[in-house]
C-alpha atoms as a PDB file:
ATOM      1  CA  UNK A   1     -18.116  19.517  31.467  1.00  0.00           C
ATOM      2  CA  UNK A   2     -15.005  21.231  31.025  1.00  0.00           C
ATOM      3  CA  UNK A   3     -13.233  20.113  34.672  1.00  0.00           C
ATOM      4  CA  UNK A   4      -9.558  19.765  33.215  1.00  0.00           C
ATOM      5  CA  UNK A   5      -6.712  22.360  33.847  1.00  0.00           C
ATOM      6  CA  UNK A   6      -5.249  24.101  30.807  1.00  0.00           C
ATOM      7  CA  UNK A   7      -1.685  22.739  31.458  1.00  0.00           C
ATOM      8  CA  UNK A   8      -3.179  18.523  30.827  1.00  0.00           C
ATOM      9  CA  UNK A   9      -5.308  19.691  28.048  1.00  0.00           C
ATOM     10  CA  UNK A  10      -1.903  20.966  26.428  1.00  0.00           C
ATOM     11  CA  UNK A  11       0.078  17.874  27.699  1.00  0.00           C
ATOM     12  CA  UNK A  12      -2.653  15.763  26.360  1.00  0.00           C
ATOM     13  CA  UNK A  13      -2.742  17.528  22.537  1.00  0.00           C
ATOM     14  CA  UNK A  14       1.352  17.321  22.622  1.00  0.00           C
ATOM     15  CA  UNK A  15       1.370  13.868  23.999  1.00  0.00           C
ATOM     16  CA  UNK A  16      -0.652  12.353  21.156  1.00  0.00           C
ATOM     17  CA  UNK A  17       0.625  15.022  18.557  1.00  0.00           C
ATOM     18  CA  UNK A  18       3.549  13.080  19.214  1.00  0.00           C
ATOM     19  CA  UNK A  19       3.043   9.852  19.303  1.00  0.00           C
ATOM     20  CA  UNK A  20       1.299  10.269  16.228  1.00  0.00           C
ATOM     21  CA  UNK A  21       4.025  11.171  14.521  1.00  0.00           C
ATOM     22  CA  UNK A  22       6.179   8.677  15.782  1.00  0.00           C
ATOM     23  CA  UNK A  23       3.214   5.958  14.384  1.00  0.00           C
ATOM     24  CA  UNK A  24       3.614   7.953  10.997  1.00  0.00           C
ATOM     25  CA  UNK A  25       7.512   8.003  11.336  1.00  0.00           C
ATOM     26  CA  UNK A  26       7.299   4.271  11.458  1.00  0.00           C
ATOM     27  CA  UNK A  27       4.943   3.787   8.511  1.00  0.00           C
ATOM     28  CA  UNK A  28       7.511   5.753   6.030  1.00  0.00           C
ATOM     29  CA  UNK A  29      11.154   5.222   7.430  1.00  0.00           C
ATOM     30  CA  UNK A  30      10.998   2.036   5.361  1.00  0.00           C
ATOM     31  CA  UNK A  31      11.346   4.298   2.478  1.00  0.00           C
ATOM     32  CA  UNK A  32      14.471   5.688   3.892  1.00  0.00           C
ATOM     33  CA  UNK A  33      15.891   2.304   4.007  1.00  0.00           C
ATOM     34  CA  UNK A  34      14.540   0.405   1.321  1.00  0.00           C
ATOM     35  CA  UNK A  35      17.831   0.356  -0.755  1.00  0.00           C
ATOM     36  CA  UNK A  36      19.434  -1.462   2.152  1.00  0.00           C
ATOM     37  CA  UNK A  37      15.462  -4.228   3.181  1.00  0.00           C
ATOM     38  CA  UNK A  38      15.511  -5.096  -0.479  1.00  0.00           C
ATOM     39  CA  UNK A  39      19.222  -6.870  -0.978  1.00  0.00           C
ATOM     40  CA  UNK A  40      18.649  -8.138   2.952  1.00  0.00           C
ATOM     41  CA  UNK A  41      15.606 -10.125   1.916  1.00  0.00           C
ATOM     42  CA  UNK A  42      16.245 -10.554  -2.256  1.00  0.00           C
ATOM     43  CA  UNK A  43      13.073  -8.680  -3.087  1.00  0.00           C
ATOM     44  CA  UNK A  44      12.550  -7.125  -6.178  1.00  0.00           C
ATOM     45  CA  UNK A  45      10.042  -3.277  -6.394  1.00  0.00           C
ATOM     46  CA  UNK A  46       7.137  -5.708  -6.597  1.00  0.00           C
ATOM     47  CA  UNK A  47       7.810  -7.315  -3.412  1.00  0.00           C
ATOM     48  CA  UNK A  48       9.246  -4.015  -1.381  1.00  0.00           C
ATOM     49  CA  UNK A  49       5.497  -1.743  -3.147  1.00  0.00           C
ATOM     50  CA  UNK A  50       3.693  -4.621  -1.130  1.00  0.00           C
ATOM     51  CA  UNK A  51       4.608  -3.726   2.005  1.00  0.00           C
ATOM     52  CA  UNK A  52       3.165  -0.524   1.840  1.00  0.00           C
ATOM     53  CA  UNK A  53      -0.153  -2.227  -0.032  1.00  0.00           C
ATOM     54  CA  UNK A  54      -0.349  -4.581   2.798  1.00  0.00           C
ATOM     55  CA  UNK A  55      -0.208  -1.791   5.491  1.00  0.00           C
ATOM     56  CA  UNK A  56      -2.710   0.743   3.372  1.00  0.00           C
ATOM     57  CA  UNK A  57      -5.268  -2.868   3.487  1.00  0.00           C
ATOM     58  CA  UNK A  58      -5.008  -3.477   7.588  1.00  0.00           C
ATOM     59  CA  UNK A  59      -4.852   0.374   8.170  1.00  0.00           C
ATOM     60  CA  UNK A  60      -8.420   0.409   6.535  1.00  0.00           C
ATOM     61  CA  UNK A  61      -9.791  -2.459   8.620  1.00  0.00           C
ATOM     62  CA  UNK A  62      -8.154  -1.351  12.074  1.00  0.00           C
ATOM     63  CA  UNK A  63     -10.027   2.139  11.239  1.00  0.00           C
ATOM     64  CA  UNK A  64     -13.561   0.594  11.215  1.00  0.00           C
ATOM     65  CA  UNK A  65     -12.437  -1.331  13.914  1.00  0.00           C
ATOM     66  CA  UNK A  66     -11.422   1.821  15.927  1.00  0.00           C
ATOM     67  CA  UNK A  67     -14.116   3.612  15.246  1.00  0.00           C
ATOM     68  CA  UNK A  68     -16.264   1.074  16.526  1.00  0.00           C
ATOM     69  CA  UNK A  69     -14.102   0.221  19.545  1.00  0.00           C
ATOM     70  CA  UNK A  70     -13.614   3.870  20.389  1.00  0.00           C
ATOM     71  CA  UNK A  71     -16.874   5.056  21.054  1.00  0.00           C
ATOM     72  CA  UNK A  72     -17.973   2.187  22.686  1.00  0.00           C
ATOM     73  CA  UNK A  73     -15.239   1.188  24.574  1.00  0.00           C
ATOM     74  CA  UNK A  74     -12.430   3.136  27.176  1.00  0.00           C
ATOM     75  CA  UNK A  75     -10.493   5.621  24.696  1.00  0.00           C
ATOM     76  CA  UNK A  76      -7.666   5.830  26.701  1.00  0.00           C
ATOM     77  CA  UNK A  77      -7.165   1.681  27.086  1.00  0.00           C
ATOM     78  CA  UNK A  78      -7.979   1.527  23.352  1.00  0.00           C
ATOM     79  CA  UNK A  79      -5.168   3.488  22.683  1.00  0.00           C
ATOM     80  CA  UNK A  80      -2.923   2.080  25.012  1.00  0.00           C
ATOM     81  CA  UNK A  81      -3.517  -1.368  24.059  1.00  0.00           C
ATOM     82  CA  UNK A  82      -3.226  -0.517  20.486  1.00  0.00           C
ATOM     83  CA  UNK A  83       0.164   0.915  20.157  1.00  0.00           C
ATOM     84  CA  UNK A  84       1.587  -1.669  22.752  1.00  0.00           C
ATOM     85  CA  UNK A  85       0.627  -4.530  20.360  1.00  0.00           C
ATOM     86  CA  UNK A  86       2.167  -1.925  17.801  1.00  0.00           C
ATOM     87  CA  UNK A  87       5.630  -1.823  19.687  1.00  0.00           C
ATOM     88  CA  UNK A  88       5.805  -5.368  19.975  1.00  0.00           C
ATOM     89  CA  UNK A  89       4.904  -5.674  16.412  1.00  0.00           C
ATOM     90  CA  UNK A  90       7.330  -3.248  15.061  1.00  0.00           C
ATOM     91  CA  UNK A  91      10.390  -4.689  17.311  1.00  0.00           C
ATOM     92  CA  UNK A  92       9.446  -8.260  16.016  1.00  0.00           C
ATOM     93  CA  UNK A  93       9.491  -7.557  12.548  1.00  0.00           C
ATOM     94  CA  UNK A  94      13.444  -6.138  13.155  1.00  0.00           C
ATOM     95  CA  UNK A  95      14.299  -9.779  14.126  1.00  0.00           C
ATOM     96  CA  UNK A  96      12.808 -11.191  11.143  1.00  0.00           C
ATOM     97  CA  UNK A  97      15.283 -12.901   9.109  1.00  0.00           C
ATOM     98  CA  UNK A  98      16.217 -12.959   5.889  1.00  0.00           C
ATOM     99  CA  UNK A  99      14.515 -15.884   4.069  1.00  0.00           C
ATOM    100  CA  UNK A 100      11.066 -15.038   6.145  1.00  0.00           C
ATOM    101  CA  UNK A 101       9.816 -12.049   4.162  1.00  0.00           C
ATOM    102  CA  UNK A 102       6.609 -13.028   4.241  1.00  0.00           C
ATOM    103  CA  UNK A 103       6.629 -12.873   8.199  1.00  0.00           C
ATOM    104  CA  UNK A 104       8.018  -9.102   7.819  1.00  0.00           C
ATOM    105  CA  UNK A 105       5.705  -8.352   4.944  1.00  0.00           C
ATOM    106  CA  UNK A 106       2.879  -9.362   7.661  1.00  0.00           C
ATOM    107  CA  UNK A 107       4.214  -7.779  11.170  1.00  0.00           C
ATOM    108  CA  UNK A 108       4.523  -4.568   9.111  1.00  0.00           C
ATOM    109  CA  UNK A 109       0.928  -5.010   7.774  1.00  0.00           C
ATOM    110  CA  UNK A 110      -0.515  -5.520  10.721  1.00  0.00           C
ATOM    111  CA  UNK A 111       1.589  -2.901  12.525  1.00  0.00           C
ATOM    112  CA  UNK A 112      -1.418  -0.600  11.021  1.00  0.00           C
ATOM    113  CA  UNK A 113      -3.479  -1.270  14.163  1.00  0.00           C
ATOM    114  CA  UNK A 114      -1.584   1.898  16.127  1.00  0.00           C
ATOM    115  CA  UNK A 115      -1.962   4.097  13.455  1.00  0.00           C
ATOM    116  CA  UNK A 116      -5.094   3.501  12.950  1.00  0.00           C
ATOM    117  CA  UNK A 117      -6.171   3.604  15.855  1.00  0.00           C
ATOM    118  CA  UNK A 118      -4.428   6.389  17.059  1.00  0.00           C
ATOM    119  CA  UNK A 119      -5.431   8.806  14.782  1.00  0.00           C
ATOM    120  CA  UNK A 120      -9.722   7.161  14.816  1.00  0.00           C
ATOM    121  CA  UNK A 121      -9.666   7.522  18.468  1.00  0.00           C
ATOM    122  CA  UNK A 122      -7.102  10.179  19.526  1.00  0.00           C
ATOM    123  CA  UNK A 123      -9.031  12.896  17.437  1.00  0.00           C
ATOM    124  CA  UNK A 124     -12.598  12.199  19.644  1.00  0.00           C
ATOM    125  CA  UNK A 125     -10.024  12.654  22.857  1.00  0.00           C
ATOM    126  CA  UNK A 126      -8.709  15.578  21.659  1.00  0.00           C
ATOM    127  CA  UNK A 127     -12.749  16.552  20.860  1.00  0.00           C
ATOM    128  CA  UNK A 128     -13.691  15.988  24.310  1.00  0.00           C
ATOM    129  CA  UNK A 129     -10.653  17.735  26.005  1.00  0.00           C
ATOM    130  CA  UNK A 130     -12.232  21.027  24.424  1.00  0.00           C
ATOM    131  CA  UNK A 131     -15.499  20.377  23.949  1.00  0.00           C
ATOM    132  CA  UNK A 132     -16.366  23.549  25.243  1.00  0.00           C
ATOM    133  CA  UNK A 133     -14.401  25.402  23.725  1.00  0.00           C
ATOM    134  CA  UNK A 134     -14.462  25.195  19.333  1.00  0.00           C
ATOM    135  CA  UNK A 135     -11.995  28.084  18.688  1.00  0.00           C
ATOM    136  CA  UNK A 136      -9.101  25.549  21.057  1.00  0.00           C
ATOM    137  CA  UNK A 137     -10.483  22.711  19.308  1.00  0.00           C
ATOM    138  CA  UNK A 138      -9.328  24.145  16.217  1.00  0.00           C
ATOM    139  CA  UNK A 139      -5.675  24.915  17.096  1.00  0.00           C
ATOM    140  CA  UNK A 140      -5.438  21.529  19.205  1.00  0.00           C
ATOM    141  CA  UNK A 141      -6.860  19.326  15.538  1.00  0.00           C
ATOM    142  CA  UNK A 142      -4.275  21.758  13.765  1.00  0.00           C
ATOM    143  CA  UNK A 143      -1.265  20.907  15.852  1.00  0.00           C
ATOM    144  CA  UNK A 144      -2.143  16.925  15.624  1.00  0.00           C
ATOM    145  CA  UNK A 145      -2.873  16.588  11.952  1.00  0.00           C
ATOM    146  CA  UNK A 146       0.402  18.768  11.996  1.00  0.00           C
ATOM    147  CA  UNK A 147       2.060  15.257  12.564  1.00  0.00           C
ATOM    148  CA  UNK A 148       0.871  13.634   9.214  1.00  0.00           C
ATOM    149  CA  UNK A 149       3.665  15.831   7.385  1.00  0.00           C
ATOM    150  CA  UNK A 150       6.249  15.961  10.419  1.00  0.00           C
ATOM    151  CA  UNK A 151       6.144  12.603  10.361  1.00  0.00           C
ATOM    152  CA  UNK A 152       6.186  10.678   7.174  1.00  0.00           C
ATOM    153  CA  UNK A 153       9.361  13.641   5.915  1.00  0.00           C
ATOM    154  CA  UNK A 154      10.953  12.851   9.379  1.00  0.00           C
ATOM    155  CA  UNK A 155      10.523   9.492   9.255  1.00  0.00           C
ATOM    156  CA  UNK A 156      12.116   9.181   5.910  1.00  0.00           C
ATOM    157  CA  UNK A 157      14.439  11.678   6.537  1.00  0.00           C
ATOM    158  CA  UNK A 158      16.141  10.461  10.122  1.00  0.00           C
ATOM    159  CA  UNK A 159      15.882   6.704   8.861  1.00  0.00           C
ATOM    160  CA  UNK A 160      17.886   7.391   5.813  1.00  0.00           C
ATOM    161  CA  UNK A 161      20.531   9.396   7.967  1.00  0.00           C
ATOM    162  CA  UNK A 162      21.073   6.731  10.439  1.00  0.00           C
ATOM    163  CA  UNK A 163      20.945   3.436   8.005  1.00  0.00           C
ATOM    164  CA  UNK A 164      24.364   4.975   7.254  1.00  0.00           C
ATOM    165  CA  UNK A 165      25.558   4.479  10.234  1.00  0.00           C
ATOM    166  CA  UNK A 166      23.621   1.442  12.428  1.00  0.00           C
ATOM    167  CA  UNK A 167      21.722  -1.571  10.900  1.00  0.00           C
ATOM    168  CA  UNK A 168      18.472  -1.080   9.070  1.00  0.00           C
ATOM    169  CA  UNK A 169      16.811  -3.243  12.275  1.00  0.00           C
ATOM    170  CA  UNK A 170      18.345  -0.794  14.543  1.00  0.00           C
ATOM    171  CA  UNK A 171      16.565   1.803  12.994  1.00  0.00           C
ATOM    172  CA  UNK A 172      12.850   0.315  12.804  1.00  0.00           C
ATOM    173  CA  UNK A 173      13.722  -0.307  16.997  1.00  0.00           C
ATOM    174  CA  UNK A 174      14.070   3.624  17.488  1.00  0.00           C
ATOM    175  CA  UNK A 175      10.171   4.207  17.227  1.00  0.00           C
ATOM    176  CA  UNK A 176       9.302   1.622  19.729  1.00  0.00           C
ATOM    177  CA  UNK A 177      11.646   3.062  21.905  1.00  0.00           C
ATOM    178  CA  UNK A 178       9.869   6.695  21.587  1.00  0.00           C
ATOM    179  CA  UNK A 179       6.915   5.414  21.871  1.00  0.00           C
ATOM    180  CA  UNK A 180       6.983   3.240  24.973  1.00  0.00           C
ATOM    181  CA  UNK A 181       8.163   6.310  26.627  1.00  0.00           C
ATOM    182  CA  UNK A 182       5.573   8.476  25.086  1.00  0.00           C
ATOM    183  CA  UNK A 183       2.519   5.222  26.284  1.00  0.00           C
ATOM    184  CA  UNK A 184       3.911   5.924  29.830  1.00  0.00           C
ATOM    185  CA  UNK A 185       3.142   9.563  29.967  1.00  0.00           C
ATOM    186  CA  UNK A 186      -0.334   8.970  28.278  1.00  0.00           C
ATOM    187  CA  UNK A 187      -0.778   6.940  31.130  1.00  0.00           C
ATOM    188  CA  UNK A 188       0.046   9.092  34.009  1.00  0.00           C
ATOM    189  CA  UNK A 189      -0.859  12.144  32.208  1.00  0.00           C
ATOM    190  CA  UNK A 190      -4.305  11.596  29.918  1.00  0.00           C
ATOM    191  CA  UNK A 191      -7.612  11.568  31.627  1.00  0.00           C
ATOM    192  CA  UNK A 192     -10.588   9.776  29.777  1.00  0.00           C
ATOM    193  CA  UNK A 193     -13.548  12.709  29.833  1.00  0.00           C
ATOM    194  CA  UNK A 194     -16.115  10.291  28.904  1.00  0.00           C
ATOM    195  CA  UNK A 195     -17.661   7.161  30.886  1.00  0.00           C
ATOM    196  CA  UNK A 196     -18.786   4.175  29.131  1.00  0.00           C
ATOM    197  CA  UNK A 197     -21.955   3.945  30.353  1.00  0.00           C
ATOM    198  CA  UNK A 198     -22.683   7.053  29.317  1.00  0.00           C
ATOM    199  CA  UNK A 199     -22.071   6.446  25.695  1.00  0.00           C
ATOM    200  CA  UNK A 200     -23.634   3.608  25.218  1.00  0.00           C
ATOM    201  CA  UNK A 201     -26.972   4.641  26.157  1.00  0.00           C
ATOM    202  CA  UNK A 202     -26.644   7.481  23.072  1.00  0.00           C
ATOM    203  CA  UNK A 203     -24.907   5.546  20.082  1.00  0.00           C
ATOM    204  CA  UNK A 204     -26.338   3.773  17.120  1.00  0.00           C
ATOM    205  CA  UNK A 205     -25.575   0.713  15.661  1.00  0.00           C
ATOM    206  CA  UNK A 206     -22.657   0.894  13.740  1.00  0.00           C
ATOM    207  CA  UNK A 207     -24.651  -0.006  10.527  1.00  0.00           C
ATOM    208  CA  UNK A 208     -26.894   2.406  10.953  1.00  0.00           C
ATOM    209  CA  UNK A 209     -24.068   5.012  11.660  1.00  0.00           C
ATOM    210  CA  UNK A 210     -22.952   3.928   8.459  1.00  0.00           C
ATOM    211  CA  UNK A 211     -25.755   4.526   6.779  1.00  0.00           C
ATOM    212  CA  UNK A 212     -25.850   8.268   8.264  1.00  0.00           C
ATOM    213  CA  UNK A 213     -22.407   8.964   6.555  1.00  0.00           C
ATOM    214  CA  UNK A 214     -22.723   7.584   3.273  1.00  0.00           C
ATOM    215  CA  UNK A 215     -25.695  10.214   2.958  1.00  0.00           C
ATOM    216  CA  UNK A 216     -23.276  13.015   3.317  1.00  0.00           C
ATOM    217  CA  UNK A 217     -22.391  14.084  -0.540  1.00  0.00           C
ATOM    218  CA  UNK A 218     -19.767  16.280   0.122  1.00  0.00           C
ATOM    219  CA  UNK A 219     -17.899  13.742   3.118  1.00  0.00           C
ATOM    220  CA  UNK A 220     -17.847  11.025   0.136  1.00  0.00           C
ATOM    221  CA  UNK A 221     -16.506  13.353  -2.803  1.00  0.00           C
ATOM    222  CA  UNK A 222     -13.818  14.676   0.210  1.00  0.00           C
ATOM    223  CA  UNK A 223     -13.047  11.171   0.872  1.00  0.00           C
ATOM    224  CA  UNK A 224     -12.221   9.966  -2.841  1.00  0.00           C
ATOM    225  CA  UNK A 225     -10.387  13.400  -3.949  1.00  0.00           C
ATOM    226  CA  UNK A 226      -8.238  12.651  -0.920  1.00  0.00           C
ATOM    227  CA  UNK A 227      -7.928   9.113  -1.377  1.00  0.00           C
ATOM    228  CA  UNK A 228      -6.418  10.329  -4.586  1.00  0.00           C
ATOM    229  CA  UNK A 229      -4.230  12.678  -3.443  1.00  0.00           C
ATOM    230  CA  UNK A 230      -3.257  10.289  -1.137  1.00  0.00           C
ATOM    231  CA  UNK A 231      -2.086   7.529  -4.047  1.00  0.00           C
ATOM    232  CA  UNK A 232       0.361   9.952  -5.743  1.00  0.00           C
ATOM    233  CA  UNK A 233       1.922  11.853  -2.456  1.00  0.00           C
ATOM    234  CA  UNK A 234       2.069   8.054  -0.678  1.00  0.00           C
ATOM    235  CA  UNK A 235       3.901   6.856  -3.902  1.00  0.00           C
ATOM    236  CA  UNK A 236       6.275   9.283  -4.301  1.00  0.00           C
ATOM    237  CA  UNK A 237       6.989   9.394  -0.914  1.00  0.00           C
ATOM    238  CA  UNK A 238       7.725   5.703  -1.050  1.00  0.00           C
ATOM    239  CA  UNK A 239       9.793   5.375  -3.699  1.00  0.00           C
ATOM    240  CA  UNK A 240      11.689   8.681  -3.677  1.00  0.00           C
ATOM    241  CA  UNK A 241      14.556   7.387  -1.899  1.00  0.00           C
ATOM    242  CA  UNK A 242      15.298   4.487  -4.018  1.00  0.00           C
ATOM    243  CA  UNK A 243      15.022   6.517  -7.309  1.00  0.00           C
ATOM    244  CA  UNK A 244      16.857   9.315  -6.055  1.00  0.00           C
ATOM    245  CA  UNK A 245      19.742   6.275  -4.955  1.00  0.00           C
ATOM    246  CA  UNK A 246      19.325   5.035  -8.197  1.00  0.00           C
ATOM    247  CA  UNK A 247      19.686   8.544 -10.221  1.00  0.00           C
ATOM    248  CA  UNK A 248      23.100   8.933  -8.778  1.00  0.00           C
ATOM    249  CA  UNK A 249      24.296   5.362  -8.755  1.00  0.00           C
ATOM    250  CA  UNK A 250      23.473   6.291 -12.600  1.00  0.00           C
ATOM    251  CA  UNK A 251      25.453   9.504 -13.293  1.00  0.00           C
ATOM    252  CA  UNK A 252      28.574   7.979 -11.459  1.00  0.00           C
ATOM    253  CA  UNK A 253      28.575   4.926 -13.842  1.00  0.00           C
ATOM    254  CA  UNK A 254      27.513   7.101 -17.001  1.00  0.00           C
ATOM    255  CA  UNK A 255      28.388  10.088 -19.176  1.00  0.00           C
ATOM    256  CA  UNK A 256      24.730  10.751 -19.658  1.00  0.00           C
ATOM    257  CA  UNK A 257      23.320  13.583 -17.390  1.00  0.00           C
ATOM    258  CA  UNK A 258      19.535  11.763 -17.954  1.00  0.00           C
ATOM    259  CA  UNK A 259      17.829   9.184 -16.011  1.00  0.00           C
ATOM    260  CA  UNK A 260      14.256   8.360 -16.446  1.00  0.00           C
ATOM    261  CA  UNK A 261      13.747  10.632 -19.091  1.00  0.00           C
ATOM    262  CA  UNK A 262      15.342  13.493 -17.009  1.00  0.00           C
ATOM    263  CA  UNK A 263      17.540  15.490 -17.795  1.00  0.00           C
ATOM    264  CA  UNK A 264      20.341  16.687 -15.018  1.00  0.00           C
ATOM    265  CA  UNK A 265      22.481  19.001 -16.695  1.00  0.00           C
ATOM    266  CA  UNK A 266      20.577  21.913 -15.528  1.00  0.00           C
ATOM    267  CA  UNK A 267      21.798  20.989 -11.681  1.00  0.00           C
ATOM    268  CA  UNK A 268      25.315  19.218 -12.788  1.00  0.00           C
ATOM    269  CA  UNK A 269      26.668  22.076 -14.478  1.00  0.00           C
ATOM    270  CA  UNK A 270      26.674  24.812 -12.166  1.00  0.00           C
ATOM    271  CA  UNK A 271      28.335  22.693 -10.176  1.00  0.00           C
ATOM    272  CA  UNK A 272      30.952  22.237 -12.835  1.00  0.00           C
END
């Protein structure tokens, strides 16, 4: 069935293209202001790489959970309930104060829940919006998955930028604020194509959907190779910021044009 009109099938792509990003903006602006979380809370590079470990752990059990949840459950609600617990996650971890780490290190982790589950059950929305239609389909995934990039350079990017100017906190409130905005037009906007009922009388077990996947060769050896690719762009991304900080705290205090083994007279001197 195909009963929606173009202009909410494009509202509905944009809307969770979006908020997507926003969710992915939110995971890696911490990187733009770790120089300024670490001295707040007296964490060393241990402490600040397990904030990112804690998120990549609860972003891996919110996905099972949302692909369980979203094909058996209201997508739409799902989603909504998700990223509101998300907002009010994100907003309490900026109040956290200094000798709690532990109670940031845990809002942030947990935080994972609207990522997760925006991307596990967005996608199937996005699949049932043009279900009719696979060339749309295409260009609609496309312009989503565009938000993956947009989002984690952004959200370094823009967080960086403004820690110069506001508090750290202020900056981890600016998603929140998107987002509510962006939950209120899902809600007016979005229309769930698929009825409850009707999908429960054609899905499996989850075990035994599990089962079906693990049988796919070429999904598993996709999964790892990206799961690696994943480790080295996530840690760079990460820690970019910090060493790049560090690189030129370096060459101010030193005659040496090499940090980390690198050498920085190729860029300093045609500046000279």
């Amino acid at each position: 069935m195909d009963s929606q009109p173009q202009w909410r099938k494009i509202a509905s792509v944009s809307l969770f293209s979006l908020l997507a990003t926003v969710n992915v903006a939110d995971r890696f602006c911490i990187s733009g202001i770790l120089p300024q979380v670490q001295p707040y809370y007296s964490i060393n590079d241990g402490a600040a790489g397990l904030l990112q470990t804690g998120f990549i752990l609860a972003y891996v059990a919110f996905s099972l959970v949302a692909t369980f949840i979203g094909d058996r459950f209201n997508r739409k609600n799902t989603l909504l309930v998700a990223n509101a617990a998300w907002t009010t996650m994100i907003i309490g971890s900026s109040f956290v104060p200094a000798n709690m780490f532990w109670l940031f290190l845990l809002l942030r982790s947990l935080s994972a829940c609207g990522n997760a589950i925006t991307f596990g059950v967005a996608v199937p929305m996005i699949g049932d919006v043009y279900q009719n239609d696979t060339r749309s389909r295409g260009y609609a995934l496309m312009v989503f998955y565009w938000s993956l990039s947009i989002g984690s350079n952004g959200g370094v990017i823009i967080a960086s930028v403004l820690s110069q100017y506001i508090a750290w906190q202020c900056v981890l409130r600016l998603w929140p604020a998107m987002a509510i905005i962006l939950l209120l037009l899902i809600l007016i906007f979005v229309q769930e194509e698929r009825t409850v009922e009707e999908s429960r009388l054609t899905l499996r077990d989850i075990w035994e959907d599990l089962k079906i996947v693990f049988t796919v060769k070429s999904f598993i050896l996709t999964i790892i190779g990206q799961a690696l690719n994943d480790m080295c762009i996530v840690s760079q991304i990460w820690w970019k910021t910090l060493l790049v900080q560090e690189a030129m705290e370096y060459q101010s205090n030193s005659t040496r044009n090499v940090f980390h083994g690198q050498s920085f007279d190729p860029i300093i001197d045609p500046l000279d």
